[in-house]
PDB file of N, CA and C in Angstrom:
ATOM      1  N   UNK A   1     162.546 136.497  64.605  1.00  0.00           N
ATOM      2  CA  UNK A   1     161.271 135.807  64.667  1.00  0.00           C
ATOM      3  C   UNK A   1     160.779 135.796  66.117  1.00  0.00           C
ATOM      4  N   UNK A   2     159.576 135.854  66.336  1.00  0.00           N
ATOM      5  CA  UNK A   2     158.940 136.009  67.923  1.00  0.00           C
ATOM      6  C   UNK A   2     158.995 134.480  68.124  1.00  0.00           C
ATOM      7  N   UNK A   3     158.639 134.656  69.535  1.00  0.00           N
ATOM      8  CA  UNK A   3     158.821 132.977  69.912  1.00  0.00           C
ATOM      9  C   UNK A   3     157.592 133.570  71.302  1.00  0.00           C
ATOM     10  N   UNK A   4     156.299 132.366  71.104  1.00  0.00           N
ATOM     11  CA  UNK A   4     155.321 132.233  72.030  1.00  0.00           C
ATOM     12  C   UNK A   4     155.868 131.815  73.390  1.00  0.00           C
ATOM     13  N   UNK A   5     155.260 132.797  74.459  1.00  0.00           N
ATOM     14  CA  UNK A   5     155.485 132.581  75.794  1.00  0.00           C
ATOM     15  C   UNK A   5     154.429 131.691  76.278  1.00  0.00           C
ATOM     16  N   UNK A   6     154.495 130.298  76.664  1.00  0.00           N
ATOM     17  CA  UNK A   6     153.792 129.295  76.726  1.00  0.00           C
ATOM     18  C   UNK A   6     153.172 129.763  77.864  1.00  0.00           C
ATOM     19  N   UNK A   7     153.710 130.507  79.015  1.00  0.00           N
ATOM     20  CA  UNK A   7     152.971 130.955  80.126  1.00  0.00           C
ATOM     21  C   UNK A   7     152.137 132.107  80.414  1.00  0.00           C
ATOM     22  N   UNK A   8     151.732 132.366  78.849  1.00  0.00           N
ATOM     23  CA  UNK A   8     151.071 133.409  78.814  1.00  0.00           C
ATOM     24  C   UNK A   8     149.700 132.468  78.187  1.00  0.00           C
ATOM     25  N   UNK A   9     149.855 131.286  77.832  1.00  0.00           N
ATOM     26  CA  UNK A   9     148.936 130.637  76.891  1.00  0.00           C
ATOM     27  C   UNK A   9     147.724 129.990  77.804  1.00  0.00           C
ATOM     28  N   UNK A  10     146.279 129.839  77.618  1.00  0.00           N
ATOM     29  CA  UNK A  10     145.974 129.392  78.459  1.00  0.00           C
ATOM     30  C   UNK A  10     146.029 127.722  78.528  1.00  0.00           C
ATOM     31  N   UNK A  11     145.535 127.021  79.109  1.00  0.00           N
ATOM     32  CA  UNK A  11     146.012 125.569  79.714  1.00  0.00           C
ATOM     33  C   UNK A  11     144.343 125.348  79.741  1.00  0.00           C
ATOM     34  N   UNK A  12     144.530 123.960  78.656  1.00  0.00           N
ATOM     35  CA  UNK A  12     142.715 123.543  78.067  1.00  0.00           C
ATOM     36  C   UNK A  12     143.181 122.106  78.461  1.00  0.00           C
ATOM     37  N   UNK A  13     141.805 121.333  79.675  1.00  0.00           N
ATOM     38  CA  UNK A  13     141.970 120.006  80.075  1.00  0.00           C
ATOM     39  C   UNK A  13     140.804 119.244  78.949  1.00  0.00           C
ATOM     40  N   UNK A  14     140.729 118.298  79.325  1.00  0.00           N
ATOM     41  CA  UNK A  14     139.781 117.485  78.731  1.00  0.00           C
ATOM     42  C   UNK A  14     138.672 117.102  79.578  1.00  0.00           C
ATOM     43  N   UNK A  15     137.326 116.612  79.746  1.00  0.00           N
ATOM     44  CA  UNK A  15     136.553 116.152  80.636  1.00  0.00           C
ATOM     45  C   UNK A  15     137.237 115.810  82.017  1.00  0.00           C
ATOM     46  N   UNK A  16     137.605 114.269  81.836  1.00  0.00           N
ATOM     47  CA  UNK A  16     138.139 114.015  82.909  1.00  0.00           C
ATOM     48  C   UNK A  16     139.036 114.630  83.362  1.00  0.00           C
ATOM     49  N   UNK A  17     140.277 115.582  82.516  1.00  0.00           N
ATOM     50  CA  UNK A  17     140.872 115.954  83.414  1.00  0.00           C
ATOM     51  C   UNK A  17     139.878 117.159  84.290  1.00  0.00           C
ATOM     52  N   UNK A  18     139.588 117.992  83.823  1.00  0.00           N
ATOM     53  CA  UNK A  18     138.998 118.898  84.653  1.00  0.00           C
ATOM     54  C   UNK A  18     137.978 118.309  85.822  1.00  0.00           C
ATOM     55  N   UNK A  19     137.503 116.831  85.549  1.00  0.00           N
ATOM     56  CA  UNK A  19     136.690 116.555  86.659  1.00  0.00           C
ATOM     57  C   UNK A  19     137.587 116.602  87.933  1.00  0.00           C
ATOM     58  N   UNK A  20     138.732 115.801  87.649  1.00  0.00           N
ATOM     59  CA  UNK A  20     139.918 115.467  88.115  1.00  0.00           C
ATOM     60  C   UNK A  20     140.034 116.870  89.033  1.00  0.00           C
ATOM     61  N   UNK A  21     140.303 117.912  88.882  1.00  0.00           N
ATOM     62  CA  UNK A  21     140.909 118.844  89.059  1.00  0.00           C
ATOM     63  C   UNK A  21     139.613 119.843  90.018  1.00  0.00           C
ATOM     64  N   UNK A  22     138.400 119.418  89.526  1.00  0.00           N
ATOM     65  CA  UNK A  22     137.440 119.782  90.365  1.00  0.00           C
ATOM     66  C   UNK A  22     136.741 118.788  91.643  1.00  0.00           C
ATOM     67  N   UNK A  23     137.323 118.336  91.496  1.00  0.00           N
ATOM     68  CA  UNK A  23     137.476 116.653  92.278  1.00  0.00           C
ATOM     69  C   UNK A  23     135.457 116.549  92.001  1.00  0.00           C
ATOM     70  N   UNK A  24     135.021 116.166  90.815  1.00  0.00           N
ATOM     71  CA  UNK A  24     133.614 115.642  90.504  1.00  0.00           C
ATOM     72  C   UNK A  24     134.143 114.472  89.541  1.00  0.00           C
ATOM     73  N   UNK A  25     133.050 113.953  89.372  1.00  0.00           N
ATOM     74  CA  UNK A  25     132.679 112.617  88.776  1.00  0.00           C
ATOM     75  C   UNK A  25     132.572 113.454  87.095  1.00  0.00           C
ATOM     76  N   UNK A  26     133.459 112.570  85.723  1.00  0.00           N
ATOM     77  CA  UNK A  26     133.230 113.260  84.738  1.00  0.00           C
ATOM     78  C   UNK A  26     132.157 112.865  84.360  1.00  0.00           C
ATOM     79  N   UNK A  27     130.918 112.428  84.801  1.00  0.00           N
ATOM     80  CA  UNK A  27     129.675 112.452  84.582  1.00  0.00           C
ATOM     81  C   UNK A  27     129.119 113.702  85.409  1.00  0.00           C
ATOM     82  N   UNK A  28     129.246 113.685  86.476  1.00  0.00           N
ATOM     83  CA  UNK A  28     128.628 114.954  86.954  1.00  0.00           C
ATOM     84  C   UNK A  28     129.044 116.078  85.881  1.00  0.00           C
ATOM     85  N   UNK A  29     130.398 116.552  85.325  1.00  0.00           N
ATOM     86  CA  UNK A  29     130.546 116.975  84.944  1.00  0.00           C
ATOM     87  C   UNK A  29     129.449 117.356  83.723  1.00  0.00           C
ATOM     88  N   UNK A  30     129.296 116.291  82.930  1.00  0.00           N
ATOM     89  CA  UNK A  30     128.961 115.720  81.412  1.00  0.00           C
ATOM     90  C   UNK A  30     127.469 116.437  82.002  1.00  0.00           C
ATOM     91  N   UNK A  31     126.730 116.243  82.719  1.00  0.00           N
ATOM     92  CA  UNK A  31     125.877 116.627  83.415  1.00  0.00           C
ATOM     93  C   UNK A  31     125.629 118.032  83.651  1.00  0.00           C
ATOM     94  N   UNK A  32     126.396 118.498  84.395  1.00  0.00           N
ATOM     95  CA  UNK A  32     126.257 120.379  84.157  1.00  0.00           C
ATOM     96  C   UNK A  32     126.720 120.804  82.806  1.00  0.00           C
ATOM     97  N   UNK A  33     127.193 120.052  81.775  1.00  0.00           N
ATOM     98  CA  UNK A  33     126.934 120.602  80.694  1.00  0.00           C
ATOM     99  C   UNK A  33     126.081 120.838  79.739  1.00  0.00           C
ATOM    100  N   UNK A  34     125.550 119.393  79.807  1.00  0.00           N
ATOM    101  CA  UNK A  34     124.023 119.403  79.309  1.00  0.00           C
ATOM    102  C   UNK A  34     122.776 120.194  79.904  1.00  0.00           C
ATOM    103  N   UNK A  35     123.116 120.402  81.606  1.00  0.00           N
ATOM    104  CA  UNK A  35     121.810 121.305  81.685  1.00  0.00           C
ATOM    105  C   UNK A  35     121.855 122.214  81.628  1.00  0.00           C
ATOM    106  N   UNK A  36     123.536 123.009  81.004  1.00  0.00           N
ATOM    107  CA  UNK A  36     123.743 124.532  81.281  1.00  0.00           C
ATOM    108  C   UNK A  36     124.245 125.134  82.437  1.00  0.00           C
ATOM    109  N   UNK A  37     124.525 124.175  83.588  1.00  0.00           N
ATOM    110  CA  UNK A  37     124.848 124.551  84.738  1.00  0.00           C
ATOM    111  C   UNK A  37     126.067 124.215  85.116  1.00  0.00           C
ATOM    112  N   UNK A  38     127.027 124.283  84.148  1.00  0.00           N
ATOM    113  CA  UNK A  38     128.613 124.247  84.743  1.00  0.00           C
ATOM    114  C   UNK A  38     129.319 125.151  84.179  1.00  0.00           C
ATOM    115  N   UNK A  39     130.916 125.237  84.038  1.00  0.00           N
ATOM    116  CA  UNK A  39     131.253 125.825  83.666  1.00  0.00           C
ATOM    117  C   UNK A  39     131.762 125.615  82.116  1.00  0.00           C
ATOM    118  N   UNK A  40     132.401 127.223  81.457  1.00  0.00           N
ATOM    119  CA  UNK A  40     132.553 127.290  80.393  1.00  0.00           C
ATOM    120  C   UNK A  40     132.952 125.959  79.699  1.00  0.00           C
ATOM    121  N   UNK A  41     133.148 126.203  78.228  1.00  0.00           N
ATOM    122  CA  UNK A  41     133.478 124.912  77.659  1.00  0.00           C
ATOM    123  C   UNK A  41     133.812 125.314  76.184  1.00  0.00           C
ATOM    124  N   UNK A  42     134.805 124.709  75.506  1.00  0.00           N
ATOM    125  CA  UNK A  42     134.924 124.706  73.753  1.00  0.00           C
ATOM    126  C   UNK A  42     134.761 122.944  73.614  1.00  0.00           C
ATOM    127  N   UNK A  43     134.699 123.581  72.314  1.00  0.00           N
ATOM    128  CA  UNK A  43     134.304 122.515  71.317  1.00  0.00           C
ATOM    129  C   UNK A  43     135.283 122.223  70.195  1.00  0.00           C
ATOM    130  N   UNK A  44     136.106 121.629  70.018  1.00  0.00           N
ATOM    131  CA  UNK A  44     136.909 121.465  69.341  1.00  0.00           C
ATOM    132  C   UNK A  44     136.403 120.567  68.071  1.00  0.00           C
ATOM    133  N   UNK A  45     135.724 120.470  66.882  1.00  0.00           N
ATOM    134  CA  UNK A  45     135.221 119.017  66.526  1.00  0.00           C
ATOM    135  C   UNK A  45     134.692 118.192  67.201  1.00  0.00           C
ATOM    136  N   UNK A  46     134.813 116.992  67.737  1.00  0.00           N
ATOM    137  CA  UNK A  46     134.078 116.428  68.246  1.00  0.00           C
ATOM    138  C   UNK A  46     134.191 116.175  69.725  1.00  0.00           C
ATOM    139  N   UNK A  47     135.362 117.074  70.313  1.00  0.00           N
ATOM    140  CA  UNK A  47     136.133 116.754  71.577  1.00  0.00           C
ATOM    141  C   UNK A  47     135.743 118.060  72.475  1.00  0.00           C
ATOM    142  N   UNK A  48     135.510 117.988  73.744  1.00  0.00           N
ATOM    143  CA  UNK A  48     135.232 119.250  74.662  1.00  0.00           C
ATOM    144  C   UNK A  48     136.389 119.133  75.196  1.00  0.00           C
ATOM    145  N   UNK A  49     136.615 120.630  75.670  1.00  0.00           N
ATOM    146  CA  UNK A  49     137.620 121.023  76.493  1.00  0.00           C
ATOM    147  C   UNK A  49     137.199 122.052  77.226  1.00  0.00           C
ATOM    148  N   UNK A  50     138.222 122.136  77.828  1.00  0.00           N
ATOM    149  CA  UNK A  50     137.966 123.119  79.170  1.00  0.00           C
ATOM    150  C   UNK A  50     139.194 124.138  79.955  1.00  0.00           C
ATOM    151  N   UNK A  51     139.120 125.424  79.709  1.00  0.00           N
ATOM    152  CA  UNK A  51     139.959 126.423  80.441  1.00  0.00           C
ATOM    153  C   UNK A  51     139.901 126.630  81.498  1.00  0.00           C
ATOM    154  N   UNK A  52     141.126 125.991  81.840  1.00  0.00           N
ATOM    155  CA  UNK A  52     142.051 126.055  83.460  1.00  0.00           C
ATOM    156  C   UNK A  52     141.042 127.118  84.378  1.00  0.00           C
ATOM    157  N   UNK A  53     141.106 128.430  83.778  1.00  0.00           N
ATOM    158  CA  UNK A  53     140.897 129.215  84.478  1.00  0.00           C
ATOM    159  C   UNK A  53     139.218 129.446  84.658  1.00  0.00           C
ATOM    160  N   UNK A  54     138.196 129.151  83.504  1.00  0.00           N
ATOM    161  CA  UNK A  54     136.994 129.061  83.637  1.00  0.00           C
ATOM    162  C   UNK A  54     136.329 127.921  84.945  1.00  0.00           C
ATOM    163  N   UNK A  55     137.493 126.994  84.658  1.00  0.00           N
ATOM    164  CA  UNK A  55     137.090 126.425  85.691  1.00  0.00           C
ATOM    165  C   UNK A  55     137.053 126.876  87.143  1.00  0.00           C
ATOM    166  N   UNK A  56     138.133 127.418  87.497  1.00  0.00           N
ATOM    167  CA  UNK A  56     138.670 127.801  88.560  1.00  0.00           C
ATOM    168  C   UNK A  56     137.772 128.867  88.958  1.00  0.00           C
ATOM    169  N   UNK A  57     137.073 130.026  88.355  1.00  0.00           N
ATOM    170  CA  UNK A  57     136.128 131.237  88.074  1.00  0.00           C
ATOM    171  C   UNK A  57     135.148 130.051  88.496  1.00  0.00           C
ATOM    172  N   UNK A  58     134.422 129.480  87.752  1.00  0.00           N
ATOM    173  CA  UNK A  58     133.248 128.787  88.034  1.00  0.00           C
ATOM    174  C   UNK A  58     133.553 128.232  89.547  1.00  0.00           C
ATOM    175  N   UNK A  59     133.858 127.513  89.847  1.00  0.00           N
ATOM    176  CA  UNK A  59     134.070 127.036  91.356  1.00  0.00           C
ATOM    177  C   UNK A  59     133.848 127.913  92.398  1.00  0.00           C
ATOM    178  N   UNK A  60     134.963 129.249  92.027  1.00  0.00           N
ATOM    179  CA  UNK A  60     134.762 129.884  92.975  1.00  0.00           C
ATOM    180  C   UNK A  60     133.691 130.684  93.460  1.00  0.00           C
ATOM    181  N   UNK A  61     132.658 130.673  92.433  1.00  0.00           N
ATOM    182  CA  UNK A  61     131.130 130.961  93.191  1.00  0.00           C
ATOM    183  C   UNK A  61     130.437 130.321  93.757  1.00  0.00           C
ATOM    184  N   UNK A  62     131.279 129.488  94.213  1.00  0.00           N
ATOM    185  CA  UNK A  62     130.754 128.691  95.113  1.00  0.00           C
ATOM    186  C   UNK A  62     131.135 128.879  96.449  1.00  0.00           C
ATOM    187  N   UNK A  63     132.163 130.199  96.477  1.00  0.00           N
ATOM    188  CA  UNK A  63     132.850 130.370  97.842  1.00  0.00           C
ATOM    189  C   UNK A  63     131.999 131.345  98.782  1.00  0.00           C
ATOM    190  N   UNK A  64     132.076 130.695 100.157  1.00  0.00           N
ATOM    191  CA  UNK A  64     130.959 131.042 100.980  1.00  0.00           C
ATOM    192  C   UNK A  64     131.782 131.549 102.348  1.00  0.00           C
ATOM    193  N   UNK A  65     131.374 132.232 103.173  1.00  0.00           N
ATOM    194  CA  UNK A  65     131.960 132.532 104.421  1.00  0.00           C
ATOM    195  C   UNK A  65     131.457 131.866 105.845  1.00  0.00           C
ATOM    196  N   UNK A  66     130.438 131.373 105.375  1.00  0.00           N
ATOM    197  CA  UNK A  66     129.387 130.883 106.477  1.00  0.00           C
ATOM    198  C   UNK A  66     128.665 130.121 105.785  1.00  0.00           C
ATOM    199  N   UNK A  67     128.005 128.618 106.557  1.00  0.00           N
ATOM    200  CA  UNK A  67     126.815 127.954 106.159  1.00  0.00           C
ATOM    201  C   UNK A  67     125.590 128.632 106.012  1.00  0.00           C
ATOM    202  N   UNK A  68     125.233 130.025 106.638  1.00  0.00           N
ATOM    203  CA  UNK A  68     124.347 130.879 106.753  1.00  0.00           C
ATOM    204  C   UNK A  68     124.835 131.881 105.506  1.00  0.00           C
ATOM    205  N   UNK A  69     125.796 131.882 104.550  1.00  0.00           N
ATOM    206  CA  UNK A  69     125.721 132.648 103.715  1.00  0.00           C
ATOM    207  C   UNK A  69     124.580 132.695 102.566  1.00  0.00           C
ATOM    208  N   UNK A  70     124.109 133.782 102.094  1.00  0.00           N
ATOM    209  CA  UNK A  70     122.914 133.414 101.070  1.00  0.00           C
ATOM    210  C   UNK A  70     123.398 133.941  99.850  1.00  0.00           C
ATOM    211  N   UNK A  71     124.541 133.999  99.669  1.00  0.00           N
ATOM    212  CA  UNK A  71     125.265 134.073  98.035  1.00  0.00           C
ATOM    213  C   UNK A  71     124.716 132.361  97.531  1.00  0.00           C
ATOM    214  N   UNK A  72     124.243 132.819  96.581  1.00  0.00           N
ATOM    215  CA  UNK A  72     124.334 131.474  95.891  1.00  0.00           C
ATOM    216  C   UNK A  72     125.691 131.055  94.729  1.00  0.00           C
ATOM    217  N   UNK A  73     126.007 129.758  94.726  1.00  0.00           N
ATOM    218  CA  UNK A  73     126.774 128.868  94.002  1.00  0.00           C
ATOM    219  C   UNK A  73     126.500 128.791  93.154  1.00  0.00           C
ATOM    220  N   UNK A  74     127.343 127.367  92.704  1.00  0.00           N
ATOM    221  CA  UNK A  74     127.162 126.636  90.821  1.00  0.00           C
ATOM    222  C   UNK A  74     125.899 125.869  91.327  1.00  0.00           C
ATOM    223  N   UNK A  75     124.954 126.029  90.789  1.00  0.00           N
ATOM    224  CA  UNK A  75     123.750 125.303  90.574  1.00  0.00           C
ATOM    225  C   UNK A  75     124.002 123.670  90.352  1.00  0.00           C
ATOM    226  N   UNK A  76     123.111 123.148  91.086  1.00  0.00           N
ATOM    227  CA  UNK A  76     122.955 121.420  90.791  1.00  0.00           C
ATOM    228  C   UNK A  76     122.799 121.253  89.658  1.00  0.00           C
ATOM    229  N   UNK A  77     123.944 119.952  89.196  1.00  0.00           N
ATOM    230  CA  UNK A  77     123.667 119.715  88.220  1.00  0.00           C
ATOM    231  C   UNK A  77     122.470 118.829  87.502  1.00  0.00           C
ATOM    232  N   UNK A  78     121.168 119.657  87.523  1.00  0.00           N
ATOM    233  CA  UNK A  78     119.951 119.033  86.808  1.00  0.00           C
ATOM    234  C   UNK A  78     119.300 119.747  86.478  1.00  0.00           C
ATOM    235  N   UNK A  79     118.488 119.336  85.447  1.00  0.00           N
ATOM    236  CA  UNK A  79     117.627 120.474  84.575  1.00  0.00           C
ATOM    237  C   UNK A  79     116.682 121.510  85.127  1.00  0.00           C
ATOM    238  N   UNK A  80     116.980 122.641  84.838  1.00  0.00           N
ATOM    239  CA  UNK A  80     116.740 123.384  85.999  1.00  0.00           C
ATOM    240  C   UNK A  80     115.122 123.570  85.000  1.00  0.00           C
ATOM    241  N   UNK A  81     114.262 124.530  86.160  1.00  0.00           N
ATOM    242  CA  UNK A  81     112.706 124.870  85.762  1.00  0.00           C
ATOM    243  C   UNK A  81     112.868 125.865  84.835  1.00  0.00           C
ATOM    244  N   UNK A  82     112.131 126.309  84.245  1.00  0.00           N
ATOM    245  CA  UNK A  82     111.840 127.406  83.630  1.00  0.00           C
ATOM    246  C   UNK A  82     111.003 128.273  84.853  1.00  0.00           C
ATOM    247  N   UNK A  83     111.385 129.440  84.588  1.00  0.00           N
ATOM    248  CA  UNK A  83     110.734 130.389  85.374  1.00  0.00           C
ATOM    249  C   UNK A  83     108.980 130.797  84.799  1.00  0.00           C
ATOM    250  N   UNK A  84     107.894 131.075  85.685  1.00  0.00           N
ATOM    251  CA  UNK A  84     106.765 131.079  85.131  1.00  0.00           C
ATOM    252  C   UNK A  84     106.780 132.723  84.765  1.00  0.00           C
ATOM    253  N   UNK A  85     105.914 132.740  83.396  1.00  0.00           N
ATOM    254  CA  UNK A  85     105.729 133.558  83.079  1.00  0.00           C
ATOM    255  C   UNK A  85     104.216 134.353  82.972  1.00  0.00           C
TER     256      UNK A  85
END
């Protein structure tokens, strides 16, 4: 019989933990989810969760070399504009 390598599995937090872990407020969090501007997310029934590693991906576009860098980041979390058409 096979037997699952747990360290191959990925690692799903809950709100707070991932706020925890992104050091934000799990409202900020709750916040880039609703406007679309955070990172990935499942839905389990009625419970969100969150992959270790989506998180970690999301953050890191936020990595900059300089205050003068013009890569942009994770977007503020608030409802962003619609673009005019």
């Amino acid at each position: 019989m096979d037997t699952f390598k747990t360290e191959s599995l990925p690692v799903y937090l809950s709100t707070v933990e991932a706020a925890q872990l992104l050091r934000l407020s799990p409202r900020t969090l709750e916040k880039h989810r609703l406007y679309g501007t955070g990172p990935s997310f499942r839905k389990i029934g009625g419970r969100v969760i969150y992959a270790a590693a989506d998180l970690v991906a999301w953050a890191e576009t936020g990595a900059k070399t300089s205050t003068s860098d013009p890569r942009c980041g994770p977007r503020p979390a608030r409802r962003q504009s619609l673009p005019l058409q």
